[in-house]
C-alpha atoms as a PDB file:
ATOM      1  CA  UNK A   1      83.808  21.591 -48.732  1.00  0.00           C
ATOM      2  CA  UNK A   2      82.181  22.223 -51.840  1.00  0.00           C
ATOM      3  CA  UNK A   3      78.773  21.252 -50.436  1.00  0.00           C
ATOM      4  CA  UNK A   4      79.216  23.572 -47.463  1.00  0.00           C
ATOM      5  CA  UNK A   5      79.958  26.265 -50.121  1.00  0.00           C
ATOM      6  CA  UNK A   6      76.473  25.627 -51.506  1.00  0.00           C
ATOM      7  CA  UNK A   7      74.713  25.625 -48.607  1.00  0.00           C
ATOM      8  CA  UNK A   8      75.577  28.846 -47.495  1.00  0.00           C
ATOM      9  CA  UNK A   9      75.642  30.634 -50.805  1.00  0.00           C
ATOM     10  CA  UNK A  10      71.795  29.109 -51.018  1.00  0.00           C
ATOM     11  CA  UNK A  11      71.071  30.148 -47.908  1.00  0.00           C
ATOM     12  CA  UNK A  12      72.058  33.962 -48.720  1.00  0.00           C
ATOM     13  CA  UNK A  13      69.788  34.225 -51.548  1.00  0.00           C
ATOM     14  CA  UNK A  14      66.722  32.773 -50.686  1.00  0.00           C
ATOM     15  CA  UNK A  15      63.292  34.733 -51.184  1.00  0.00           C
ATOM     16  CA  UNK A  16      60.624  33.443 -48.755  1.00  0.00           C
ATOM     17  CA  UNK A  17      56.831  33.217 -49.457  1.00  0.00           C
ATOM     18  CA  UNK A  18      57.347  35.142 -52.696  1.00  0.00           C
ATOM     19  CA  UNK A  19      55.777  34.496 -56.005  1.00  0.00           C
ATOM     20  CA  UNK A  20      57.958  35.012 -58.712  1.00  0.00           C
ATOM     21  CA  UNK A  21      55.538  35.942 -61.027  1.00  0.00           C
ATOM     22  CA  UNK A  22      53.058  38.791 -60.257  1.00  0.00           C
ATOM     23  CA  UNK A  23      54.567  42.543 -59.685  1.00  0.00           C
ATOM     24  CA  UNK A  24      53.986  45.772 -62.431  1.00  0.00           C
ATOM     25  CA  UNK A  25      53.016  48.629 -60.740  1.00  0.00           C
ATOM     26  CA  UNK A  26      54.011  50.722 -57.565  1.00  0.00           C
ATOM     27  CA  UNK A  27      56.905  50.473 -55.951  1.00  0.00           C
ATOM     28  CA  UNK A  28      59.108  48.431 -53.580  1.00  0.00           C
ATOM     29  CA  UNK A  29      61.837  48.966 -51.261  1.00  0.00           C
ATOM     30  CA  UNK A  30      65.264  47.606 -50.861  1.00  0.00           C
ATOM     31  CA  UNK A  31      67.414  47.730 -47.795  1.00  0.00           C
ATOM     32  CA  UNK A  32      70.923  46.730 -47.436  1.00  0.00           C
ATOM     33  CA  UNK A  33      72.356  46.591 -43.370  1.00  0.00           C
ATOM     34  CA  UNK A  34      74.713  44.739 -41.526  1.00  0.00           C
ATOM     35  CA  UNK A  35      74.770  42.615 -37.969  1.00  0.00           C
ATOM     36  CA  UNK A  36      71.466  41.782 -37.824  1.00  0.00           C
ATOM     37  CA  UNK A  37      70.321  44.978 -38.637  1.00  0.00           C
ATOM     38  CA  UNK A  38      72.290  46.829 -36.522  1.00  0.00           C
ATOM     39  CA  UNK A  39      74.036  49.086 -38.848  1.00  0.00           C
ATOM     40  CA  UNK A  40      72.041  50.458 -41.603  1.00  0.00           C
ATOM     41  CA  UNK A  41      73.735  51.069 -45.325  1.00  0.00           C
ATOM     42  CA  UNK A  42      71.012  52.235 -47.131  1.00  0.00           C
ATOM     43  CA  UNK A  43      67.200  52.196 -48.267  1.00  0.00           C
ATOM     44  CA  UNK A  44      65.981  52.773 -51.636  1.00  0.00           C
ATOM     45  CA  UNK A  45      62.825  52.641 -53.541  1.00  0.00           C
ATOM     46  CA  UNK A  46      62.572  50.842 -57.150  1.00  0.00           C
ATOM     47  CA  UNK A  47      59.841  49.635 -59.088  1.00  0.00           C
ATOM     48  CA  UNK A  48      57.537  46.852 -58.440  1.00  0.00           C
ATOM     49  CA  UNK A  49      58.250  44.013 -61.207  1.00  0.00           C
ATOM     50  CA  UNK A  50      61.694  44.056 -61.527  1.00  0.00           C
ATOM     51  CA  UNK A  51      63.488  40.522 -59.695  1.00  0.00           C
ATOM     52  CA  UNK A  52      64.958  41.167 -56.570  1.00  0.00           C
ATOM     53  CA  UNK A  53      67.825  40.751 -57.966  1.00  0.00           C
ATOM     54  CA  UNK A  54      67.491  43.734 -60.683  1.00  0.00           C
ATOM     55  CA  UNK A  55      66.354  45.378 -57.986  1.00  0.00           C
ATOM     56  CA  UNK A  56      69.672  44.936 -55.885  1.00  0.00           C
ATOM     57  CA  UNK A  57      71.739  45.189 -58.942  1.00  0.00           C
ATOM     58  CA  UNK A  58      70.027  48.744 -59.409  1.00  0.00           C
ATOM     59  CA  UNK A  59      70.484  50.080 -56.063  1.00  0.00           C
ATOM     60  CA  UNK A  60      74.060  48.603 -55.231  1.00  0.00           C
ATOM     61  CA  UNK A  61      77.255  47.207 -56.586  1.00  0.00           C
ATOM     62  CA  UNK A  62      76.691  43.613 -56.701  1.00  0.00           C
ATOM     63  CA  UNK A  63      79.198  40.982 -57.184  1.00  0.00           C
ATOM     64  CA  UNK A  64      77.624  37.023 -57.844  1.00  0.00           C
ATOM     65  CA  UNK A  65      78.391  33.541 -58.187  1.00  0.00           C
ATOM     66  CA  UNK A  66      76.901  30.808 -59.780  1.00  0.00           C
ATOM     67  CA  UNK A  67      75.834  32.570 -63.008  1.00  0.00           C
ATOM     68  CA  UNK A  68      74.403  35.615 -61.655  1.00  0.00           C
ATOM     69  CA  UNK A  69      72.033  33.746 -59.272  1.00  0.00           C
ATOM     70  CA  UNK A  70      73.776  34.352 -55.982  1.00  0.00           C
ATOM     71  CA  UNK A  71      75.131  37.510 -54.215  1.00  0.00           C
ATOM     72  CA  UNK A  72      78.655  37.603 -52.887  1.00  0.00           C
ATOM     73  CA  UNK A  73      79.104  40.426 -52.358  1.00  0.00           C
ATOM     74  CA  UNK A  74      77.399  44.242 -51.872  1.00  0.00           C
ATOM     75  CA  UNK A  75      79.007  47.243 -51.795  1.00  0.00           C
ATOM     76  CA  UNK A  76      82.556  45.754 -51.681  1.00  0.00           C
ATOM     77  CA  UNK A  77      81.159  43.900 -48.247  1.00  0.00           C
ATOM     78  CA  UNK A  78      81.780  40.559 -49.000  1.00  0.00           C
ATOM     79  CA  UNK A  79      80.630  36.970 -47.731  1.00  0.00           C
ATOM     80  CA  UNK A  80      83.108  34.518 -46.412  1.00  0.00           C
ATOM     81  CA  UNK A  81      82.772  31.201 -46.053  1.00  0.00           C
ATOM     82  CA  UNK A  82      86.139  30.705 -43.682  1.00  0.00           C
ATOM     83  CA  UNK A  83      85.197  33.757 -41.212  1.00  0.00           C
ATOM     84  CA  UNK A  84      81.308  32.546 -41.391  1.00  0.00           C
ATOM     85  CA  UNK A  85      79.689  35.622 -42.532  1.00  0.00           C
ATOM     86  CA  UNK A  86      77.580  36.129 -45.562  1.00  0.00           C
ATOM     87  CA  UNK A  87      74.600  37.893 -46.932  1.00  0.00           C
ATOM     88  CA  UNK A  88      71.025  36.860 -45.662  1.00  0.00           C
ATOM     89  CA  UNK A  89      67.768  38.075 -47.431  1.00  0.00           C
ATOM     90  CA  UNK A  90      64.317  38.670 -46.320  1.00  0.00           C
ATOM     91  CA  UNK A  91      61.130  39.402 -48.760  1.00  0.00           C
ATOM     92  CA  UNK A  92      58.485  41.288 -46.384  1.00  0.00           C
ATOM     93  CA  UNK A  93      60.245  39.644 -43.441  1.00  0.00           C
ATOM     94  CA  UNK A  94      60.029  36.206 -44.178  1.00  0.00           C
ATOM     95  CA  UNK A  95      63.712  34.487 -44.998  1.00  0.00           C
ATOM     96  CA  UNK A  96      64.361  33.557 -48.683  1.00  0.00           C
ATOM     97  CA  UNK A  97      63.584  30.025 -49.598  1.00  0.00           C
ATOM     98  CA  UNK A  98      64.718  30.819 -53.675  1.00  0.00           C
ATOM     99  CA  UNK A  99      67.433  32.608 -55.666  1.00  0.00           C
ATOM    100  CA  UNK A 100      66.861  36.380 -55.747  1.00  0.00           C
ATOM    101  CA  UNK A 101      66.809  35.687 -59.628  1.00  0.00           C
ATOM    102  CA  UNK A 102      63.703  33.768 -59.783  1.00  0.00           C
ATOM    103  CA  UNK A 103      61.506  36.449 -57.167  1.00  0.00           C
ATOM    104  CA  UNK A 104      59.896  39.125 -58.459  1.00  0.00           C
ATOM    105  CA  UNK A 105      58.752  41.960 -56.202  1.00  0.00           C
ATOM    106  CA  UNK A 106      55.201  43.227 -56.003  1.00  0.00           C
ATOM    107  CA  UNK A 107      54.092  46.696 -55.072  1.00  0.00           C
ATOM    108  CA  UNK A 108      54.883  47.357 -51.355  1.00  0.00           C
ATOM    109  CA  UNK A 109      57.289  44.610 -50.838  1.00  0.00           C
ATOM    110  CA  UNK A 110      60.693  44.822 -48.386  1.00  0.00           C
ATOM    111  CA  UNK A 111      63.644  43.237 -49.891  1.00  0.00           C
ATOM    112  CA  UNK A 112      65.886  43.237 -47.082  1.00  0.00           C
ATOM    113  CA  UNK A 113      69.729  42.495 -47.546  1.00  0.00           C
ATOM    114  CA  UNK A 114      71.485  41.654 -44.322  1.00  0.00           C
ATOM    115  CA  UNK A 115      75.236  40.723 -44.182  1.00  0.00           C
ATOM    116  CA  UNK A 116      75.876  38.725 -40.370  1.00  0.00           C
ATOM    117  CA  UNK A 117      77.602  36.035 -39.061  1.00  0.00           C
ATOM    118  CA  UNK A 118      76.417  32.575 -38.688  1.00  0.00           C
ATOM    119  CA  UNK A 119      79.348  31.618 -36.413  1.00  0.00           C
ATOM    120  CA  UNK A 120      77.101  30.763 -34.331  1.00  0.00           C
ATOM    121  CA  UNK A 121      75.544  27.924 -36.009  1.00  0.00           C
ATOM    122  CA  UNK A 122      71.878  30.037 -36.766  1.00  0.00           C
ATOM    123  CA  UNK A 123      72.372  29.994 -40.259  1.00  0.00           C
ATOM    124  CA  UNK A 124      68.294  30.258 -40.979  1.00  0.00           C
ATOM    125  CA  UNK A 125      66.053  32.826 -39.478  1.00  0.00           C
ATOM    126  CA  UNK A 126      63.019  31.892 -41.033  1.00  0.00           C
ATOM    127  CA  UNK A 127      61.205  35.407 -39.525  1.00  0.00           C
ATOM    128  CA  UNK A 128      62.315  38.622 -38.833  1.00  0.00           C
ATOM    129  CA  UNK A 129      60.011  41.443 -37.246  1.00  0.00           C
ATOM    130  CA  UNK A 130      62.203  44.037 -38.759  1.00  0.00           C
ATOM    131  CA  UNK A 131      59.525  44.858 -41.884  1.00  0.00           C
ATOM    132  CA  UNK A 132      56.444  44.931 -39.766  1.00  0.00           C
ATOM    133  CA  UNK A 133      53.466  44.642 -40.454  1.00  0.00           C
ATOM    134  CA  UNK A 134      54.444  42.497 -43.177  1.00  0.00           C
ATOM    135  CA  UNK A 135      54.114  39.638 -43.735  1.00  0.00           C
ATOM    136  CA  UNK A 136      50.636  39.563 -41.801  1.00  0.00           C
ATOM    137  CA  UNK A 137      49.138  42.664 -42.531  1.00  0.00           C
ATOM    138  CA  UNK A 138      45.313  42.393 -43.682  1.00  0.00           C
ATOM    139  CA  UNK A 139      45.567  38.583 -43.049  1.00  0.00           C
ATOM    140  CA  UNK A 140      45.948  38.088 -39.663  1.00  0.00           C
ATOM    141  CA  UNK A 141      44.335  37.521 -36.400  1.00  0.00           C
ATOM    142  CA  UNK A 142      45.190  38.513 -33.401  1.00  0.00           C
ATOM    143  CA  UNK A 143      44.824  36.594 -30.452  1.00  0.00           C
ATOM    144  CA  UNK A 144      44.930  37.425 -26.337  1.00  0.00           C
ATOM    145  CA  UNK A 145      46.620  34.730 -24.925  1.00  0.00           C
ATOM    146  CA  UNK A 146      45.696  35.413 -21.417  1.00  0.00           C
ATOM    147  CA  UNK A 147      42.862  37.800 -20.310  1.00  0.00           C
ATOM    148  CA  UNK A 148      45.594  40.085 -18.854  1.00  0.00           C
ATOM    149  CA  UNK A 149      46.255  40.971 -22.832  1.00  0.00           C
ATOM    150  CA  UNK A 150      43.269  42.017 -23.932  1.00  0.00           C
ATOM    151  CA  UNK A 151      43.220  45.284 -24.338  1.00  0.00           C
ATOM    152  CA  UNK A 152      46.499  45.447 -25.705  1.00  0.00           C
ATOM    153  CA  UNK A 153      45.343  42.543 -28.279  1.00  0.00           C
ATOM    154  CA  UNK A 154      42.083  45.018 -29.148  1.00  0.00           C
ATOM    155  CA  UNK A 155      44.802  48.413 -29.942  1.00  0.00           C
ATOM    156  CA  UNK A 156      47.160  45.694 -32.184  1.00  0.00           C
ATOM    157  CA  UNK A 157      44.363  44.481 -34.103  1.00  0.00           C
ATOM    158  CA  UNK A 158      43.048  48.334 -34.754  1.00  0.00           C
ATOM    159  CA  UNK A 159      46.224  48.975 -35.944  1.00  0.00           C
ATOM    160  CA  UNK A 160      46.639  45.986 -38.202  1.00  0.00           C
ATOM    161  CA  UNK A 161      42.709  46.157 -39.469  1.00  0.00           C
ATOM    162  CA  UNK A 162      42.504  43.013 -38.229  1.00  0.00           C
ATOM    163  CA  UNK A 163      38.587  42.164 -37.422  1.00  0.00           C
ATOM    164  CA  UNK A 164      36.961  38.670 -36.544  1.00  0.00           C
ATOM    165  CA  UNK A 165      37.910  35.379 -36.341  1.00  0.00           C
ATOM    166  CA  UNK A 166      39.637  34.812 -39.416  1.00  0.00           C
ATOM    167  CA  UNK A 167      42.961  35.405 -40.963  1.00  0.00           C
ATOM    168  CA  UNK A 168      45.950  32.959 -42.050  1.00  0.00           C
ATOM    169  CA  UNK A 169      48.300  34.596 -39.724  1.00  0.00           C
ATOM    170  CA  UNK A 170      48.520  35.082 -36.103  1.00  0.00           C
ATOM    171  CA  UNK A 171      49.779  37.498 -33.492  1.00  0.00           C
ATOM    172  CA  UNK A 172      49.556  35.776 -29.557  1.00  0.00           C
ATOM    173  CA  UNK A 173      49.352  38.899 -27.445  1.00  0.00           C
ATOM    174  CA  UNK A 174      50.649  37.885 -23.904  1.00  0.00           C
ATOM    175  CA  UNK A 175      50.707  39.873 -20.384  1.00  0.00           C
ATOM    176  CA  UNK A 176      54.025  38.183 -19.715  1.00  0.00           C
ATOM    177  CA  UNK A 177      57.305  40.031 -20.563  1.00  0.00           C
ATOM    178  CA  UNK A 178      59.380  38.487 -23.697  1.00  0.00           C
ATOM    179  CA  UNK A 179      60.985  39.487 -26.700  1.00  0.00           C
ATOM    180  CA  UNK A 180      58.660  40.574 -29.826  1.00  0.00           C
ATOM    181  CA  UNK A 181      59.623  37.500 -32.280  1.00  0.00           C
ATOM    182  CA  UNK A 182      58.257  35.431 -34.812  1.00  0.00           C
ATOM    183  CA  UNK A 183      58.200  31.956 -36.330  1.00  0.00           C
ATOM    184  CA  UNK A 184      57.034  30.110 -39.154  1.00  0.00           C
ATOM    185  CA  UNK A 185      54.831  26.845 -39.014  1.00  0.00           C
ATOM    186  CA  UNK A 186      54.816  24.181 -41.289  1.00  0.00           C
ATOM    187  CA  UNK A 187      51.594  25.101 -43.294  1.00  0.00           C
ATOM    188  CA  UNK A 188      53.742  27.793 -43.984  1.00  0.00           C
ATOM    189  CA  UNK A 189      51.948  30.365 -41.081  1.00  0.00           C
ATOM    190  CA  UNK A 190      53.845  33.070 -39.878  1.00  0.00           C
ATOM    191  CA  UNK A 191      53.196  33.332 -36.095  1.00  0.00           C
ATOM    192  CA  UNK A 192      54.313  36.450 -34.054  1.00  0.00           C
ATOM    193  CA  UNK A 193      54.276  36.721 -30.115  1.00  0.00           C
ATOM    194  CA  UNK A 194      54.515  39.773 -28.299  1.00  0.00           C
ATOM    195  CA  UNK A 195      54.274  41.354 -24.553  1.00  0.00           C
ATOM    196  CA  UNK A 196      51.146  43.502 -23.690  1.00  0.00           C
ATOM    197  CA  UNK A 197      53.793  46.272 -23.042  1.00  0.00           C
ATOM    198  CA  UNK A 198      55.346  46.253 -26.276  1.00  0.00           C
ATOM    199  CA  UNK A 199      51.934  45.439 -28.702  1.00  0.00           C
ATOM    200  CA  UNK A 200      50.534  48.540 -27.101  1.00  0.00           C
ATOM    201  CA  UNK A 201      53.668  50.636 -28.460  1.00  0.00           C
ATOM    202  CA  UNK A 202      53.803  48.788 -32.086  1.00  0.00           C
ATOM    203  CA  UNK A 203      50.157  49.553 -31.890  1.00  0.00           C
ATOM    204  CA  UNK A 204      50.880  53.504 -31.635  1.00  0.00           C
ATOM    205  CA  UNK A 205      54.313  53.176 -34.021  1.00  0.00           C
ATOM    206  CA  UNK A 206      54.439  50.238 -36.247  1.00  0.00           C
ATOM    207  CA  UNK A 207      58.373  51.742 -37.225  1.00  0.00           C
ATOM    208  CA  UNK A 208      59.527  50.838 -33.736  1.00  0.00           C
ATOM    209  CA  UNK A 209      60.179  47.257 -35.027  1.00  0.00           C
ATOM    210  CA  UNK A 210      61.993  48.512 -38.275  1.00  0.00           C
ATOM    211  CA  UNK A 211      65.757  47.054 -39.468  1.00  0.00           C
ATOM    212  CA  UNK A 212      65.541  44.170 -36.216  1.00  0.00           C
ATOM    213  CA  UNK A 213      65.351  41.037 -36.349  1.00  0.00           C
ATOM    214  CA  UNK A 214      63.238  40.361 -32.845  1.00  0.00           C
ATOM    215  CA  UNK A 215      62.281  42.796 -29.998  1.00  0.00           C
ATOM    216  CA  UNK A 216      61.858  46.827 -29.901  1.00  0.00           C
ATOM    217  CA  UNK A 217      64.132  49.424 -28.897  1.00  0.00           C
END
């Protein structure tokens, strides 16, 4: 039991693909929601440099565990192990893989608090498209995976600045229908696919994807 305990208060404050050093600066946003995004509690702006942690602690009632390292609860809304259903967080859309303590947030970053179940057994979602364009923006290429998708592959990478045939990150644009989602390799890639439909739209409103964690309204 008390492994189980760990694993899902770990899982709740992880900080993916963030240095914790870096930061001063700018700003940085925080937002707190609920059910996968579904309900939304609040969005704030704080200083870059501060650990996403200070920056929760600024914005919201916090309570931890574990010496201040892990979130329990925000906002009275607490995690519970027993009804499986805690607090997830996201840095610029990728899923946390540290303690909020040890991440410190550079200028432009999304912190992204998200308290849903994991009843049904997905307690990692290593991507979310919910803070697009990051994580890809200004290192990405995008790609037309059929020749049907071309033009909508040409009005994505316009919007993203992406030019050329380089870029760590990729977006496959494809003329088949299916939901806008993303994934993460194991070189540590973050790889987004989306319809020709839909990449024309997040070409014209890059907010469509906002607060979700795959597809567009």
């Amino acid at each position: 039991m008390k492994l189980r305990v760990l694993a899902v208060c770990a899982a709740a404050v992880l900080s993916a693909g963030c240095d914790a050093a870096g930061g001063g600066g700018g700003t940085a946003q925080v937002w707190i929601t609920r059910d996968r995004g579904q309900h939304v509690v609040s969005v704030h702006t704080v200083p870059a440099g501060l650990t996403a942690m200070q920056a929760l602690d600024r914005v919201a009632d916090v309570k931890t565990r574990y010496g201040g390292r892990f979130v329990q609860a925000i906002g009275g809304a607490e995690g519970s192990l027993s009804g499986r259903r805690d607090w997830f967080y996201f840095v610029n859309g990728i899923e946390a893989d540290r303690s909020a303590a040890e991440v410190r947030l550079r200028a432009g970053d999304v912190e992204w608090w998200d308290l849903r179940s994991w009843a049904n057994g997905q307690m990692s979602v290593p991507v979310v498209v919910g803070a697009w364009p990051k994580p890809v923006d200004g290192n990405v290429l995008v790609v037309a995976g059929d020749p049907g998708a071309r033009k909508a592959a040409r009005a994505l990478a316009r919007s993203l600045h992406a030019h050329g045939s380089r870029g760590r990150h990729r977006v496959f644009v494809v003329s088949r229908p299916l939901v806008f989602h993303g994934v993460r390799n194991a070189s540590g890639k973050v790889v987004f696919t989306i319809s020709t439909a839909d990449a024309i739209r997040l070409a014209r409103n890059p907010k469509l994807a906002r607060f979700r964690y795959e597809g567009l309204p």
